[in-house]
PDB file of N, CA and C in Angstrom:
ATOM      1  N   UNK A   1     182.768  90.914  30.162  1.00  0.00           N
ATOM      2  CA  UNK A   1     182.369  90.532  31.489  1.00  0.00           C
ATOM      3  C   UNK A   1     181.323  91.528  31.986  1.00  0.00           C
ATOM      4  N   UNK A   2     180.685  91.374  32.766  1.00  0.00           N
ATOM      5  CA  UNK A   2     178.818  92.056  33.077  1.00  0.00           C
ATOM      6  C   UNK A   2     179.671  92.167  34.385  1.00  0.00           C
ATOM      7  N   UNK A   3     178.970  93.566  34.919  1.00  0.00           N
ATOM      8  CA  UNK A   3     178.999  93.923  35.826  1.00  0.00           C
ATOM      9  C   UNK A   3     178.318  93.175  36.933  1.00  0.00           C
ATOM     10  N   UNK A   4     178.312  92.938  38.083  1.00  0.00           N
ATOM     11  CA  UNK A   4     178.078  92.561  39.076  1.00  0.00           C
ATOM     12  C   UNK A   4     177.667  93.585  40.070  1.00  0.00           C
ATOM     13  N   UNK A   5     176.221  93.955  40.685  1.00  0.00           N
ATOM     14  CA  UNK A   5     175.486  94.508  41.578  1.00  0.00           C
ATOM     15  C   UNK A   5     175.355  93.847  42.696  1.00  0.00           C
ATOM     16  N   UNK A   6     175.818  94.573  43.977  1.00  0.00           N
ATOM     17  CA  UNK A   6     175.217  93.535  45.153  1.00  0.00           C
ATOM     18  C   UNK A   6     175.001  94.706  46.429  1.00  0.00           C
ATOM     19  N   UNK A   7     174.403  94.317  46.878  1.00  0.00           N
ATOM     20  CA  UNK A   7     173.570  95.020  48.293  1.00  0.00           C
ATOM     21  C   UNK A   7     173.607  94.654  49.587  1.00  0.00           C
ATOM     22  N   UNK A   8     173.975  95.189  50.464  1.00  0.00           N
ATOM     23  CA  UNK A   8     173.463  94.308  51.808  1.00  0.00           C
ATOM     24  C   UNK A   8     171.938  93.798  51.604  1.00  0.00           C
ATOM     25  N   UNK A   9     171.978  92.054  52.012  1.00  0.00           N
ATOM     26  CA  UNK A   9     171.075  91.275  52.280  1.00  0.00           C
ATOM     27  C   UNK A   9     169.935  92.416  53.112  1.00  0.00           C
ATOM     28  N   UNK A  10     168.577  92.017  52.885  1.00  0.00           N
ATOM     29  CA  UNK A  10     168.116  91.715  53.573  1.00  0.00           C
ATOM     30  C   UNK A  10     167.541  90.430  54.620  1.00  0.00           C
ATOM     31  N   UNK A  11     167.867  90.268  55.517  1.00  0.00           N
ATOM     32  CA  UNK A  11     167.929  88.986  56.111  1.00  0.00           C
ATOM     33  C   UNK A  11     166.767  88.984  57.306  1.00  0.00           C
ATOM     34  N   UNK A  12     166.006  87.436  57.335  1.00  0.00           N
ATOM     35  CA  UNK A  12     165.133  87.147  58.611  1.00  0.00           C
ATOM     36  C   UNK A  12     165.788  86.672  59.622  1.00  0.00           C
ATOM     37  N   UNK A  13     165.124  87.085  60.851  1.00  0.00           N
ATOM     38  CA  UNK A  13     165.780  86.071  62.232  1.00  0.00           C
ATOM     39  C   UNK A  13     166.297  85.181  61.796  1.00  0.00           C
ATOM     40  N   UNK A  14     165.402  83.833  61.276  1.00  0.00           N
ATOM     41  CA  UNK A  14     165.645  82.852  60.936  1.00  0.00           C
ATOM     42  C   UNK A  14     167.077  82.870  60.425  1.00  0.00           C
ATOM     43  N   UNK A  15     167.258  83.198  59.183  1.00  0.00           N
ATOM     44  CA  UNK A  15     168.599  83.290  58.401  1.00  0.00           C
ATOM     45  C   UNK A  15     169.603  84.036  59.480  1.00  0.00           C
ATOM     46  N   UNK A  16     169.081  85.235  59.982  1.00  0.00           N
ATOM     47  CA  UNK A  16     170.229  85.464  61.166  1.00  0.00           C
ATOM     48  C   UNK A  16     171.162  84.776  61.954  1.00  0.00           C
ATOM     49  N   UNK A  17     169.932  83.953  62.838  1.00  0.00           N
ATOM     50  CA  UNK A  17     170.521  82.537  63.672  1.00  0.00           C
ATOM     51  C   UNK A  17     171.417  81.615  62.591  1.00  0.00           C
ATOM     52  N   UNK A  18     170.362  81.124  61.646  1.00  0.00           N
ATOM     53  CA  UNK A  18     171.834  80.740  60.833  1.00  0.00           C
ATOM     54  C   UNK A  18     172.995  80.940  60.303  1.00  0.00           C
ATOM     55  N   UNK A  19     173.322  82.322  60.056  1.00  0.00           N
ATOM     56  CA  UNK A  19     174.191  82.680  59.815  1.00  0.00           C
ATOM     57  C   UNK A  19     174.899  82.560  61.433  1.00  0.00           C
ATOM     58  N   UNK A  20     174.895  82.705  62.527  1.00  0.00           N
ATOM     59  CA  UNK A  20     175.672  83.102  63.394  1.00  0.00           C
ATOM     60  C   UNK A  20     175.953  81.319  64.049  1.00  0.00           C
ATOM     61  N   UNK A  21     175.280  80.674  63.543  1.00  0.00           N
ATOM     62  CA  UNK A  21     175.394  79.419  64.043  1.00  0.00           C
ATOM     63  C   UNK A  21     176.579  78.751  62.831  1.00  0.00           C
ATOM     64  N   UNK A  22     176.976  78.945  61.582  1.00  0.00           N
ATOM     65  CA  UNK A  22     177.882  79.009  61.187  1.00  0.00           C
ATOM     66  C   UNK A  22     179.145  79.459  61.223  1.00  0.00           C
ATOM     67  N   UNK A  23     178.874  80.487  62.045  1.00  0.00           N
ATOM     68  CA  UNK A  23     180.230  81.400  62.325  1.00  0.00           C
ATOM     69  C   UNK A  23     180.796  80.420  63.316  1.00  0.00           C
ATOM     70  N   UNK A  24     179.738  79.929  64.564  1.00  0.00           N
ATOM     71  CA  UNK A  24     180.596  79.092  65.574  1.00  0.00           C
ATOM     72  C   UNK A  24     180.792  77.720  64.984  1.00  0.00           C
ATOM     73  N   UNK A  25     180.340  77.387  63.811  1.00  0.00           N
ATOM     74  CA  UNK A  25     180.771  76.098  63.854  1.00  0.00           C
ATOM     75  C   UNK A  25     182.341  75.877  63.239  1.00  0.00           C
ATOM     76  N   UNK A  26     182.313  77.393  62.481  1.00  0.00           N
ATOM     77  CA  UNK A  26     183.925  77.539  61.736  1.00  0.00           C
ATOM     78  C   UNK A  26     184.783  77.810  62.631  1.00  0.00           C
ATOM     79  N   UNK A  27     184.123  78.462  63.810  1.00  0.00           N
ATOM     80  CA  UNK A  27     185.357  78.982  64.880  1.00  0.00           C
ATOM     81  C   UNK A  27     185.611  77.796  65.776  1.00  0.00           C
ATOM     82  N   UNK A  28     184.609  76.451  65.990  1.00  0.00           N
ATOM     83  CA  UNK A  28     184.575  75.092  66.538  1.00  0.00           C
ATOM     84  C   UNK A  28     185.631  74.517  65.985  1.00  0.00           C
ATOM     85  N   UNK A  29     185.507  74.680  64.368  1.00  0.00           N
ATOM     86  CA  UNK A  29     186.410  73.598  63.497  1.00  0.00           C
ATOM     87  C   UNK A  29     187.933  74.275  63.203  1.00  0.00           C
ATOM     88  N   UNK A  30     188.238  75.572  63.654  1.00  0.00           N
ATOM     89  CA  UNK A  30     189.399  76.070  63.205  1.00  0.00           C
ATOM     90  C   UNK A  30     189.795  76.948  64.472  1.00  0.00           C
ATOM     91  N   UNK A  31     189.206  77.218  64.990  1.00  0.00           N
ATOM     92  CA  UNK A  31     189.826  77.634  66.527  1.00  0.00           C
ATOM     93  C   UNK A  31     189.938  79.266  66.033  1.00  0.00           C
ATOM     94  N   UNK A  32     189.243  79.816  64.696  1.00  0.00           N
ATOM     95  CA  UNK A  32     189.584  81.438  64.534  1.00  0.00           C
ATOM     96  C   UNK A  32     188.147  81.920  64.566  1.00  0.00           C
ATOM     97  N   UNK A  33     188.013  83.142  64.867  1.00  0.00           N
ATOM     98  CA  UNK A  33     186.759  84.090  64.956  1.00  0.00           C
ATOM     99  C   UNK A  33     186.961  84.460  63.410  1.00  0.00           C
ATOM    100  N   UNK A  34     185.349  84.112  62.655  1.00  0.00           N
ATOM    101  CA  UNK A  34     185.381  84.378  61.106  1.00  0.00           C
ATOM    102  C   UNK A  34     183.854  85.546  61.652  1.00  0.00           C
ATOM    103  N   UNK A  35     183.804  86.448  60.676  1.00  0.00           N
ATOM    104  CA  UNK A  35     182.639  86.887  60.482  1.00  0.00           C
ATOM    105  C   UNK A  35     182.197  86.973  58.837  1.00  0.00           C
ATOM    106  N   UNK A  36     180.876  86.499  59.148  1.00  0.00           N
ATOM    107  CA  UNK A  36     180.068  86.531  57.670  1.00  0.00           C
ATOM    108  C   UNK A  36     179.156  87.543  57.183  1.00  0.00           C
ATOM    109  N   UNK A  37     179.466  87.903  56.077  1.00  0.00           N
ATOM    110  CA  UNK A  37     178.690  89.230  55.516  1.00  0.00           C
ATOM    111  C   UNK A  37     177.730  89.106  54.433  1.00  0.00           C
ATOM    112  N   UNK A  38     176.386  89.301  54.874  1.00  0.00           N
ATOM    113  CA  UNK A  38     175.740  88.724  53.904  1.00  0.00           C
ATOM    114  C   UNK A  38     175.132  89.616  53.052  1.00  0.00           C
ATOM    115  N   UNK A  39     175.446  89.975  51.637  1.00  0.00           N
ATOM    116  CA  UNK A  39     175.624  90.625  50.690  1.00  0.00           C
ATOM    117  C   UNK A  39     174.305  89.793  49.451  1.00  0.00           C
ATOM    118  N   UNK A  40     173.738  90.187  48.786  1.00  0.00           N
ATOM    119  CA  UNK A  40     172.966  89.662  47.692  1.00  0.00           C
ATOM    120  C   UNK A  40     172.975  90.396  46.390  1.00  0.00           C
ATOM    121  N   UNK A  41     172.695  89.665  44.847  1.00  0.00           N
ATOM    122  CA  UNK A  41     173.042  90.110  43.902  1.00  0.00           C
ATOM    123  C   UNK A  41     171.494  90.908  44.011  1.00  0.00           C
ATOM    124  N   UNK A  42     171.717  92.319  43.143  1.00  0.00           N
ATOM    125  CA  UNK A  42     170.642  93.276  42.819  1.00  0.00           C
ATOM    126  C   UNK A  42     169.959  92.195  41.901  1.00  0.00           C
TER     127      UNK A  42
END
């Protein structure tokens, strides 16, 4: 099995808003506060 590298994302506004517009749609559909961490492979 290969190792796996990952980094905090670098992320745009753009992707920002999306990411946070997901968070409310999970907390819409399940009534819990989720937070998302956006991580990318090296």
């Amino acid at each position: 099995m290969s190792k796996q590298n990952y980094q905090i994302a670098s992320i745009t506004k753009t992707e920002e808003e999306a990411i946070k517009k997901a968070e409310a749609d999970v907390k819409r559909e399940t009534g819990k506060d989720f937070v998302m961490i956006a991580w990318e492979k090296e």
